[in-house]
PDB file of N, CA and C in Angstrom:
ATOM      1  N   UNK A   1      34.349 -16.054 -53.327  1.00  0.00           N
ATOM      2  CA  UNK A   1      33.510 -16.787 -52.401  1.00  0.00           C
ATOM      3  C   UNK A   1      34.336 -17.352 -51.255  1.00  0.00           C
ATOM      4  N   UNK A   2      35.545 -17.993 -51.139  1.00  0.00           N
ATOM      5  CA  UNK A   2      36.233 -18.409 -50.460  1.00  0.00           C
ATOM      6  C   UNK A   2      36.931 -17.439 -49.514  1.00  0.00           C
ATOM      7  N   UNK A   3      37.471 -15.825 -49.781  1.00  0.00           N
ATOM      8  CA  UNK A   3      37.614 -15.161 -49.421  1.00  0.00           C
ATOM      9  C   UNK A   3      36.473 -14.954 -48.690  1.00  0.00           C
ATOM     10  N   UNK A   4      35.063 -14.691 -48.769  1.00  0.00           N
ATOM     11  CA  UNK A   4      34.040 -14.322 -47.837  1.00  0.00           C
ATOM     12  C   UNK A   4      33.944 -15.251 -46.306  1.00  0.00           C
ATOM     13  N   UNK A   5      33.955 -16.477 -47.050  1.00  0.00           N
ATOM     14  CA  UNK A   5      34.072 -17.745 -46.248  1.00  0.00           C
ATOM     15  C   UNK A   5      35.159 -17.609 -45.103  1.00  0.00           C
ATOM     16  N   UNK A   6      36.328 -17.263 -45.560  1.00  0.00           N
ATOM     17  CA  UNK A   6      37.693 -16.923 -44.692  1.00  0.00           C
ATOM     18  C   UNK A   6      37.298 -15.751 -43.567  1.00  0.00           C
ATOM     19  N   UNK A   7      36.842 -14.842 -44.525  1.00  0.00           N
ATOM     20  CA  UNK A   7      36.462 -13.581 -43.513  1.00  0.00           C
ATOM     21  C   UNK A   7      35.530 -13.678 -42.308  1.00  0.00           C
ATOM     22  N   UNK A   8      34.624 -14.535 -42.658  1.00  0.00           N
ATOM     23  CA  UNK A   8      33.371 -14.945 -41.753  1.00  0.00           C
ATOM     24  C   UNK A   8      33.678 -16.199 -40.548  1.00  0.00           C
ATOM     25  N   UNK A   9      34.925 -16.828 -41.007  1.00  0.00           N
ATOM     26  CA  UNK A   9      35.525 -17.510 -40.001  1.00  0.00           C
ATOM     27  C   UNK A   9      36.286 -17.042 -39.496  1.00  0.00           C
ATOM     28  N   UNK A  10      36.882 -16.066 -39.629  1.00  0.00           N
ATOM     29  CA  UNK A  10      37.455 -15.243 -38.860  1.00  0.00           C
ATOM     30  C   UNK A  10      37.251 -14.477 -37.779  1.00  0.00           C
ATOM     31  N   UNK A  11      36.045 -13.594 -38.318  1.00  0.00           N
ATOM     32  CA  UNK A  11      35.351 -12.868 -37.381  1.00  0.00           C
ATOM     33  C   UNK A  11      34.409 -13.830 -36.249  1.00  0.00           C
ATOM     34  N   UNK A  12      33.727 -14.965 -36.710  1.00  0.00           N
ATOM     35  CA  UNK A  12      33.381 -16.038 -35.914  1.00  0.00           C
ATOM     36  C   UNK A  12      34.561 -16.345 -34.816  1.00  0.00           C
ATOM     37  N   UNK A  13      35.647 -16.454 -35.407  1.00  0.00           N
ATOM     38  CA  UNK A  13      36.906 -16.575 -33.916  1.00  0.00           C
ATOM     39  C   UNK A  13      37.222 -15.886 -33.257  1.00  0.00           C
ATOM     40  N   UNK A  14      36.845 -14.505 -33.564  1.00  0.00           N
ATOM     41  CA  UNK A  14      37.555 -13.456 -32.992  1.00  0.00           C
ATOM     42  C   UNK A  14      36.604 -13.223 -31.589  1.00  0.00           C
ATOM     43  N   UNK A  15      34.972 -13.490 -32.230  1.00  0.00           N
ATOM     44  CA  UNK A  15      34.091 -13.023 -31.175  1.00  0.00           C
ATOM     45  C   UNK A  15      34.423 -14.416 -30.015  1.00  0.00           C
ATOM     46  N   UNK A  16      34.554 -15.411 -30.593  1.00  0.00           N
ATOM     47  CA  UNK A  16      34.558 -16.877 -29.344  1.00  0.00           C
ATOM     48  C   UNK A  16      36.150 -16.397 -28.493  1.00  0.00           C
ATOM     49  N   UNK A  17      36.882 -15.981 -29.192  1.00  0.00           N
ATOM     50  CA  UNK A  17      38.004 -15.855 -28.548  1.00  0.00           C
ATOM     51  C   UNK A  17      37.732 -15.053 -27.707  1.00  0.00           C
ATOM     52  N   UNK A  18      37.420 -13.355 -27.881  1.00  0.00           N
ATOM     53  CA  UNK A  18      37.442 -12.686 -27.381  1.00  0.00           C
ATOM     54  C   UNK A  18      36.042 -13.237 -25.884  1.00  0.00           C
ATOM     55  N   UNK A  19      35.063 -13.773 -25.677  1.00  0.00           N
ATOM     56  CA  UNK A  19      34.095 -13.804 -25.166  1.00  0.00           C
ATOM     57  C   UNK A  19      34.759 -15.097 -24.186  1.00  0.00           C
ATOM     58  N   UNK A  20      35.767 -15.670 -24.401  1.00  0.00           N
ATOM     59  CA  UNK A  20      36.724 -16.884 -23.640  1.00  0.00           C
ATOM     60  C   UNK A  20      37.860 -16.211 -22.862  1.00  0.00           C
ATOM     61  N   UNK A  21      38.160 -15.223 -23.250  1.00  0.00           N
ATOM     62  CA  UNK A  21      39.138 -14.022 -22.760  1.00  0.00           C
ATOM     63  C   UNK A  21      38.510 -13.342 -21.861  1.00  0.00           C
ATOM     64  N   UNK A  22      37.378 -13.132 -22.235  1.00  0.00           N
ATOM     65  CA  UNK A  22      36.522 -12.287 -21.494  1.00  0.00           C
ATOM     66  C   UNK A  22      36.311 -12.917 -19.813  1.00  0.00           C
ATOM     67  N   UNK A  23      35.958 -14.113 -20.282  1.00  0.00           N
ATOM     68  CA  UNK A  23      35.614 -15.052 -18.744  1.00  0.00           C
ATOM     69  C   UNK A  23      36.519 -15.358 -18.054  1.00  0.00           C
ATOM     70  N   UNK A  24      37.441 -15.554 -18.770  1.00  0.00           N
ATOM     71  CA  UNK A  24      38.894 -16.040 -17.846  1.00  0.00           C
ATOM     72  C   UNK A  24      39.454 -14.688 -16.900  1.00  0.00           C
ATOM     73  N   UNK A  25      39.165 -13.586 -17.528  1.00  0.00           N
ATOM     74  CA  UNK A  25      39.832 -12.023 -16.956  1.00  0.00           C
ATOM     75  C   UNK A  25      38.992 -12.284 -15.998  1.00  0.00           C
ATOM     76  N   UNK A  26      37.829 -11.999 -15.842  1.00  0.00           N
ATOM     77  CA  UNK A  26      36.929 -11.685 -15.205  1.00  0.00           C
ATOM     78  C   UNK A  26      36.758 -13.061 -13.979  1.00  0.00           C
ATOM     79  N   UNK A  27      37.242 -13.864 -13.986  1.00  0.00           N
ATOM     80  CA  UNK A  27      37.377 -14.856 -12.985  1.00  0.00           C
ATOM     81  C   UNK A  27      39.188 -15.094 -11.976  1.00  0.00           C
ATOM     82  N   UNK A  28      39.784 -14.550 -12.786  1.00  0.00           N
ATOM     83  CA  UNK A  28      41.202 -14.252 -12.770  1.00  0.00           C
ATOM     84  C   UNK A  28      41.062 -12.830 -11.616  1.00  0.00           C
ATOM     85  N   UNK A  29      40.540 -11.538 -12.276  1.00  0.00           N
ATOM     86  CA  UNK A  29      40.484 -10.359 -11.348  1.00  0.00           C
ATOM     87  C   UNK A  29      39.209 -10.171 -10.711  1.00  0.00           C
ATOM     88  N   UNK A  30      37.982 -11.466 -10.595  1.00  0.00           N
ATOM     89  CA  UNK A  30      37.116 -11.126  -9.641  1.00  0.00           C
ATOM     90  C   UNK A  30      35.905  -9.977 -10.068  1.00  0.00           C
ATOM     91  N   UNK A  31      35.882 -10.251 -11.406  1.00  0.00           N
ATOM     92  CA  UNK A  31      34.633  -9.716 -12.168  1.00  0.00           C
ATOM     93  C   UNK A  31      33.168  -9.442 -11.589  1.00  0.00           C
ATOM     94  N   UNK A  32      32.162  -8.711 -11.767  1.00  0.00           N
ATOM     95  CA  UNK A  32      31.026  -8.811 -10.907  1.00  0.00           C
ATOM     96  C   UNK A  32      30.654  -9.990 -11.293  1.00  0.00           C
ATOM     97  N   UNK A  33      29.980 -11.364 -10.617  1.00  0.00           N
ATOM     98  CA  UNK A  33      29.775 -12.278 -10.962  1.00  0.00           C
ATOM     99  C   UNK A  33      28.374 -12.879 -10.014  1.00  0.00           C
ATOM    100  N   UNK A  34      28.344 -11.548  -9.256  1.00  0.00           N
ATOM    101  CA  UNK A  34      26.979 -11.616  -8.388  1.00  0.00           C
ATOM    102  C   UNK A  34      26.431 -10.090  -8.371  1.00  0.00           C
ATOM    103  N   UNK A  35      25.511  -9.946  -7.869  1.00  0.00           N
ATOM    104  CA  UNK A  35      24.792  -8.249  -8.160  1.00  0.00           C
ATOM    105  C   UNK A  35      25.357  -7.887  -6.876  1.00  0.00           C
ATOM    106  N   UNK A  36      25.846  -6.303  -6.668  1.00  0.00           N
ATOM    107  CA  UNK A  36      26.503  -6.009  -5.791  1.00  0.00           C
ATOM    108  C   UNK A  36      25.108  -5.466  -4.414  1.00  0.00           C
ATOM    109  N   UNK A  37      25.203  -5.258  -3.333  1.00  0.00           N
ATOM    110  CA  UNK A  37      24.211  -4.850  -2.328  1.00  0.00           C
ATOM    111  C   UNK A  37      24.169  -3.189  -2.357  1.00  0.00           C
ATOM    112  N   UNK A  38      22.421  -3.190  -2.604  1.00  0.00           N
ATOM    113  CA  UNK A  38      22.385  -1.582  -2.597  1.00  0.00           C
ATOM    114  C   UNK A  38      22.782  -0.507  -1.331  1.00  0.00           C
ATOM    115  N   UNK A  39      23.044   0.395  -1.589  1.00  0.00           N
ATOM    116  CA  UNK A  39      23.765   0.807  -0.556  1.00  0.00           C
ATOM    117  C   UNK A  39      22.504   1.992   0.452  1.00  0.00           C
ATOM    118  N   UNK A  40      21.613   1.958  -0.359  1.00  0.00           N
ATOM    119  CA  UNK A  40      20.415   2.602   0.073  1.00  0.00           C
ATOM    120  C   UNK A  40      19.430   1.364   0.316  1.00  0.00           C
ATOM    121  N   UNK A  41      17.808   2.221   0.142  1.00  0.00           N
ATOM    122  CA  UNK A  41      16.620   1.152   0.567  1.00  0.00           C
ATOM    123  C   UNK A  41      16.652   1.098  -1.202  1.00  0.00           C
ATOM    124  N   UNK A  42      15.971  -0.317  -1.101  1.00  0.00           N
ATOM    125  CA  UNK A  42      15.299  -0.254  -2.454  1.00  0.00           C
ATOM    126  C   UNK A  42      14.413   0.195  -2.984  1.00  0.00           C
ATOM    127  N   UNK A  43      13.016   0.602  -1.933  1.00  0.00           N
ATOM    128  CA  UNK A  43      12.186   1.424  -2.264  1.00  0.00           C
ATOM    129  C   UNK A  43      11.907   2.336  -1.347  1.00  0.00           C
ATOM    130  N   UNK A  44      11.515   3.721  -1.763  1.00  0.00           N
ATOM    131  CA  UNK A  44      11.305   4.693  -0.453  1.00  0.00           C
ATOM    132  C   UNK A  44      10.465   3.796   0.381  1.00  0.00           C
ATOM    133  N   UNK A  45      10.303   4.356   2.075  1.00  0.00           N
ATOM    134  CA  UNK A  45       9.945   4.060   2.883  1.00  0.00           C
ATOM    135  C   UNK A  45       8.103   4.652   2.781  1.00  0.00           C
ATOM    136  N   UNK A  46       7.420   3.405   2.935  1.00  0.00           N
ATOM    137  CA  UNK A  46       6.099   4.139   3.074  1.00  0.00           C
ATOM    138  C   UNK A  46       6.025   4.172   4.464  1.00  0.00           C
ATOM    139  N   UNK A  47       4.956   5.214   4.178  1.00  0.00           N
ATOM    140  CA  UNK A  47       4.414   5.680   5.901  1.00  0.00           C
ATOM    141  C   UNK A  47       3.099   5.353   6.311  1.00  0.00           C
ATOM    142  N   UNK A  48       2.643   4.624   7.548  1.00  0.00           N
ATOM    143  CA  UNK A  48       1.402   4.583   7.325  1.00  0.00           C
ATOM    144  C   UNK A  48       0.546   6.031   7.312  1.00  0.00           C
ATOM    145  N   UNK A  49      -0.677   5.925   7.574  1.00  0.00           N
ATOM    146  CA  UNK A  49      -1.386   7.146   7.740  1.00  0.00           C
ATOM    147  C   UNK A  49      -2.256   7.985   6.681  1.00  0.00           C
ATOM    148  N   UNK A  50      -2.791   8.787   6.779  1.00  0.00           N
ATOM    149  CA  UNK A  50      -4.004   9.282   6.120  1.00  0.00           C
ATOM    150  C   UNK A  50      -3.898  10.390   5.440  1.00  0.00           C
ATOM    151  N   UNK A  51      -4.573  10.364   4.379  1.00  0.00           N
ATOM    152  CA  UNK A  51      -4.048  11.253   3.090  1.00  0.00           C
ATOM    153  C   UNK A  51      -5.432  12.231   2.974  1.00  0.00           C
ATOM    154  N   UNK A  52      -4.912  13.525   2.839  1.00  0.00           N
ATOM    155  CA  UNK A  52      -6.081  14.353   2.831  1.00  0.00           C
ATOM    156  C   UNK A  52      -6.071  15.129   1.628  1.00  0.00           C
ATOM    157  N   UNK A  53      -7.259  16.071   0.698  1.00  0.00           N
ATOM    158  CA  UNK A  53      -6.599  16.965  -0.185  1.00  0.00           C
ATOM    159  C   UNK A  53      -6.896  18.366  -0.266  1.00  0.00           C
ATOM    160  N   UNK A  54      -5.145  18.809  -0.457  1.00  0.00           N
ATOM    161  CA  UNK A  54      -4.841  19.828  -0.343  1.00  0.00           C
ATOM    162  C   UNK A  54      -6.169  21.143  -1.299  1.00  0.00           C
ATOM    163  N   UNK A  55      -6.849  21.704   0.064  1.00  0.00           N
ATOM    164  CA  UNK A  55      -8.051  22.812  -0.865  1.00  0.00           C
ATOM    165  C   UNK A  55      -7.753  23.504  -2.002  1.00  0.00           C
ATOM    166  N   UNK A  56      -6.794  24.075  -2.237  1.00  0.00           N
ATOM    167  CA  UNK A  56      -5.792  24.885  -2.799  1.00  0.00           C
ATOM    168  C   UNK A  56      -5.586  24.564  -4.418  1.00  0.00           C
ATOM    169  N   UNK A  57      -4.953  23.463  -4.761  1.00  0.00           N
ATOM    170  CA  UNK A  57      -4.362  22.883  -5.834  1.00  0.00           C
ATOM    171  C   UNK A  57      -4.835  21.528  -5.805  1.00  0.00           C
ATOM    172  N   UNK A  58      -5.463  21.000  -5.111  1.00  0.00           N
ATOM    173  CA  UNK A  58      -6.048  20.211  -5.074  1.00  0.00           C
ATOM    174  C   UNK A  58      -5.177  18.593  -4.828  1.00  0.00           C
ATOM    175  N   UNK A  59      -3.823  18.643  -4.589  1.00  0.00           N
ATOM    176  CA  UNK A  59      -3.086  17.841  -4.521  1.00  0.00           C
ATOM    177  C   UNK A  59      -2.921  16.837  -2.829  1.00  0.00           C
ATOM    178  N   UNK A  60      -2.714  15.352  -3.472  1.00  0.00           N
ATOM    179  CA  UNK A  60      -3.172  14.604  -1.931  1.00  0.00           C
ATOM    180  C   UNK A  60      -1.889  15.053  -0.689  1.00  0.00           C
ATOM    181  N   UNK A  61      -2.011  14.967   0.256  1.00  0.00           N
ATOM    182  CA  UNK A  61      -0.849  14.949   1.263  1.00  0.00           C
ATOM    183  C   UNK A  61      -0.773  14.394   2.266  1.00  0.00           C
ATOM    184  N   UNK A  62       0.070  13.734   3.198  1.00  0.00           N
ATOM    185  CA  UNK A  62       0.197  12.867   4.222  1.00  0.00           C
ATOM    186  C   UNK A  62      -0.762  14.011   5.291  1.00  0.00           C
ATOM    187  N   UNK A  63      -1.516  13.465   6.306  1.00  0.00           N
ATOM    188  CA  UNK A  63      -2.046  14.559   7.259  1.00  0.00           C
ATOM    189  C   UNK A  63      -0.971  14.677   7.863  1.00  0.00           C
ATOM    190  N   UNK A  64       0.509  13.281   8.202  1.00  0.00           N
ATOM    191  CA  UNK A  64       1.554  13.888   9.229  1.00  0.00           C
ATOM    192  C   UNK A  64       2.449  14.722   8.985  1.00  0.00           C
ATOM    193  N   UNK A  65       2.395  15.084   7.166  1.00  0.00           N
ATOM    194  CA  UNK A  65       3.672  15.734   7.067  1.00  0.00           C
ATOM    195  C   UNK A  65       3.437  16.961   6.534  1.00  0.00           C
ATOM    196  N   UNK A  66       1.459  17.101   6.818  1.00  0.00           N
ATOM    197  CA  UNK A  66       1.339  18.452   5.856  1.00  0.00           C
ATOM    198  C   UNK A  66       1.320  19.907   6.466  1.00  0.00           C
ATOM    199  N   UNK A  67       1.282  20.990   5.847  1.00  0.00           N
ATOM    200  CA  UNK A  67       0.947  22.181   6.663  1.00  0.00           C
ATOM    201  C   UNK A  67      -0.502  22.629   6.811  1.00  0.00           C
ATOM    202  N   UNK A  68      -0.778  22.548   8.466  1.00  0.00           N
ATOM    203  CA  UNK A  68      -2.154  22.423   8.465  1.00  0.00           C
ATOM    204  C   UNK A  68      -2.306  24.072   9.184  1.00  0.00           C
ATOM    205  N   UNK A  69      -4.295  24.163   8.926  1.00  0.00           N
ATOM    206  CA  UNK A  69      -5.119  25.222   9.110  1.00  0.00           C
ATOM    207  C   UNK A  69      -5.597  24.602  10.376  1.00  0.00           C
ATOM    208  N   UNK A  70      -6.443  24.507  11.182  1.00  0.00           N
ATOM    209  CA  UNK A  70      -7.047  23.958  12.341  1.00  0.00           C
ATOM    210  C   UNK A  70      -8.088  25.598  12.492  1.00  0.00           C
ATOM    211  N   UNK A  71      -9.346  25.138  12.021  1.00  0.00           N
ATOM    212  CA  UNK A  71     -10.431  26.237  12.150  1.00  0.00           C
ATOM    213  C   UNK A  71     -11.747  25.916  12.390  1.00  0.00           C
ATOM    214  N   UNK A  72     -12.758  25.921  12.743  1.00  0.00           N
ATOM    215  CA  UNK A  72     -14.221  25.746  13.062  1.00  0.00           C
ATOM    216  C   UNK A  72     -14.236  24.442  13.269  1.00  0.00           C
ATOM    217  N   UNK A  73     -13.487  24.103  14.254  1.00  0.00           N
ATOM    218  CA  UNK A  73     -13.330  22.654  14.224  1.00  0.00           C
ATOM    219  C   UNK A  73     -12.700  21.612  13.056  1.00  0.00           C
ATOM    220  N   UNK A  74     -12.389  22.441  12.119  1.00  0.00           N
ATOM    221  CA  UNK A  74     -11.902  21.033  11.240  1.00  0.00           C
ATOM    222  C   UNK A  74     -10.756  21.504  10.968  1.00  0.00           C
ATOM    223  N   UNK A  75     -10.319  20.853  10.411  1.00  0.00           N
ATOM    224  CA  UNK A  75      -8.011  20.512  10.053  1.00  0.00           C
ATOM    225  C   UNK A  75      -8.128  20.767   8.397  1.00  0.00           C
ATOM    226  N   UNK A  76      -7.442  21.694   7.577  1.00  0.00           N
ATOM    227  CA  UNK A  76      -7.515  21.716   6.382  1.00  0.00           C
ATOM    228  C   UNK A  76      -5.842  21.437   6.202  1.00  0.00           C
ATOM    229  N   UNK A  77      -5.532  20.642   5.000  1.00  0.00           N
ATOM    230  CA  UNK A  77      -3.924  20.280   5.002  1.00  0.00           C
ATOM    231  C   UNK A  77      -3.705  20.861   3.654  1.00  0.00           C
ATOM    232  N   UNK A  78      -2.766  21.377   3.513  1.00  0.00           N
ATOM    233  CA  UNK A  78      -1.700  21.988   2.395  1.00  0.00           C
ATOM    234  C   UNK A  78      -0.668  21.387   2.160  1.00  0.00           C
ATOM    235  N   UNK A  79      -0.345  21.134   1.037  1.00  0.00           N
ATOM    236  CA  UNK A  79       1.189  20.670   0.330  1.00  0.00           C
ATOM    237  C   UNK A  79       2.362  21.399   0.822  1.00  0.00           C
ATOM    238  N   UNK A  80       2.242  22.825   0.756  1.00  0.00           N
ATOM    239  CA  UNK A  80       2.890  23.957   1.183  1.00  0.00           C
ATOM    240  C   UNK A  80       2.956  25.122   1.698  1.00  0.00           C
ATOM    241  N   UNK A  81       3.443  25.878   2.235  1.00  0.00           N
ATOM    242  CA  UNK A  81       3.208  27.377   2.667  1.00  0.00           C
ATOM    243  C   UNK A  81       2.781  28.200   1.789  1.00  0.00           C
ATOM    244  N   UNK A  82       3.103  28.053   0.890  1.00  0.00           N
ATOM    245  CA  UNK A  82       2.344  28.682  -0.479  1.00  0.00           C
ATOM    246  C   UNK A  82       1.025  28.634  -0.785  1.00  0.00           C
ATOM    247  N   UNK A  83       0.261  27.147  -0.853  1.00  0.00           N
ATOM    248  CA  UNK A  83      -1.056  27.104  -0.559  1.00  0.00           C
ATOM    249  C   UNK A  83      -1.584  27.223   0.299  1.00  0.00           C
ATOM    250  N   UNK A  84      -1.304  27.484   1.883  1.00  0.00           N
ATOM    251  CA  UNK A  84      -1.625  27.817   2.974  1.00  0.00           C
ATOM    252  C   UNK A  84      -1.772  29.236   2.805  1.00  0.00           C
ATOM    253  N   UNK A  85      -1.045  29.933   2.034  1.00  0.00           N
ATOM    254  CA  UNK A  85      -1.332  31.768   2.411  1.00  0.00           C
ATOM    255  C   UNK A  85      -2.048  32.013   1.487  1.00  0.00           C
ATOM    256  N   UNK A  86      -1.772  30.941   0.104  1.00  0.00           N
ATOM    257  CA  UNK A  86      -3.147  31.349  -1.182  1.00  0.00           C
ATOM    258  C   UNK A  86      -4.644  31.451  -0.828  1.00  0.00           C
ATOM    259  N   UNK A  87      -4.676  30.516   0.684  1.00  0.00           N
ATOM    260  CA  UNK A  87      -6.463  30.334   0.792  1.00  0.00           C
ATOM    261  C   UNK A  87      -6.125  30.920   1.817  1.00  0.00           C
ATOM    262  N   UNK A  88      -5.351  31.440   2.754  1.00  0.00           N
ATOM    263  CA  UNK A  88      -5.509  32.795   3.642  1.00  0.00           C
ATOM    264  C   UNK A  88      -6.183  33.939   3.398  1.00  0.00           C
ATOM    265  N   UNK A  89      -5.214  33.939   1.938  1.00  0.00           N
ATOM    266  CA  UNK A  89      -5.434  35.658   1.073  1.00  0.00           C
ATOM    267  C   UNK A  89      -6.911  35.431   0.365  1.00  0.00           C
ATOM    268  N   UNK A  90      -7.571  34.385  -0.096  1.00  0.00           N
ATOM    269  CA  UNK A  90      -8.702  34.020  -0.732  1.00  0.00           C
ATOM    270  C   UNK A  90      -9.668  34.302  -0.018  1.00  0.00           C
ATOM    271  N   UNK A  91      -9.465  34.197   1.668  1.00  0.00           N
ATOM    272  CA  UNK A  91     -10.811  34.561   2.352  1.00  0.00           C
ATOM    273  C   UNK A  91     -11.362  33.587   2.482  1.00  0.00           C
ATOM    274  N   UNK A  92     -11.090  32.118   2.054  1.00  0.00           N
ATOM    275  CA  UNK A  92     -11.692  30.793   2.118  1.00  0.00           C
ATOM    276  C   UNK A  92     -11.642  30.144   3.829  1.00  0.00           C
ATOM    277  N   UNK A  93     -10.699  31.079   4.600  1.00  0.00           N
ATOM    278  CA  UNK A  93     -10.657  30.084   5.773  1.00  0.00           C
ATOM    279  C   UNK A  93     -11.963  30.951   6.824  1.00  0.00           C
ATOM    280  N   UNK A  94     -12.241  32.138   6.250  1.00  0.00           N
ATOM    281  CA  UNK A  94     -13.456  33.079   7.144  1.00  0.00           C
ATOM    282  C   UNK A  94     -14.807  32.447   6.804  1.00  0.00           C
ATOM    283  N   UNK A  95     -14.665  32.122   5.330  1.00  0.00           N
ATOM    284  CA  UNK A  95     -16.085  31.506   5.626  1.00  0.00           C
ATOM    285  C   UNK A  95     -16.281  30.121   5.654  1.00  0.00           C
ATOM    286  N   UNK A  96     -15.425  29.337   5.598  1.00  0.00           N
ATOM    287  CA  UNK A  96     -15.158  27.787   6.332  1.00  0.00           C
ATOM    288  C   UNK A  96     -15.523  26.809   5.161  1.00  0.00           C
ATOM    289  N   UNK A  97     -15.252  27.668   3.734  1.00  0.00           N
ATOM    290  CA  UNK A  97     -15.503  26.657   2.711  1.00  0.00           C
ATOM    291  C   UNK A  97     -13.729  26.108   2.091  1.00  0.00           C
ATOM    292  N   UNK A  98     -13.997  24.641   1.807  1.00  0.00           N
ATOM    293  CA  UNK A  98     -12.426  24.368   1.462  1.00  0.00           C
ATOM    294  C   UNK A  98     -12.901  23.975   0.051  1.00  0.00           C
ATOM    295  N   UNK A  99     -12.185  25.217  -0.326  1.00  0.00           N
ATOM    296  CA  UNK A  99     -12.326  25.123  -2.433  1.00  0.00           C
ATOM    297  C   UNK A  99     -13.308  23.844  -3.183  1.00  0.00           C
TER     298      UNK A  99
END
């Protein structure tokens, strides 16, 4: 029992020691002791502007950043060139229906 007792005060010193060691290094060589400044944004940049959806796959997209159709008067927007030639090849832009 006394042996357990010994052991458990031991290891009790080792962690206070070590965690007193710890602070002194770290104030001694200038430890992070404040959060460092991100070197980017913190959050992507929103954009304002208007979100349309893509006929195709059905996915939303900025109207400024999408690839657009401009036909019978109206603007159809695509995610990509890929869905732009899918409803090319579909025949969807001749008869002026968007999926």
């Amino acid at each position: 029992m006394l042996r357990l007792l010994s052991y458990l005060f031991d290891l009790v010193a080792a962690v206070v020691l070590g965690r007193v060691l710890n602070r002194a290094l770290q104030q001694v060589f200038g430890g992070p002791q404040t959060p460092r400044p991100q070197t980017g944004p913190a959050r992507p940049e929103t954009r304002g502007g208007e979100m349309a959806r893509d006929p195709v796959c059905g996915m939303f997209v900025s109207t400024q950043l999408s690839h657009r159709l401009n036909e019978g008067g109206r603007t159809f927007h695509f995610c990509s060139d890929e869905c732009l030639k899918r409803y090319r090849e579909s025949g969807n832009q001749r008869s002026g229906t968007a999926g």
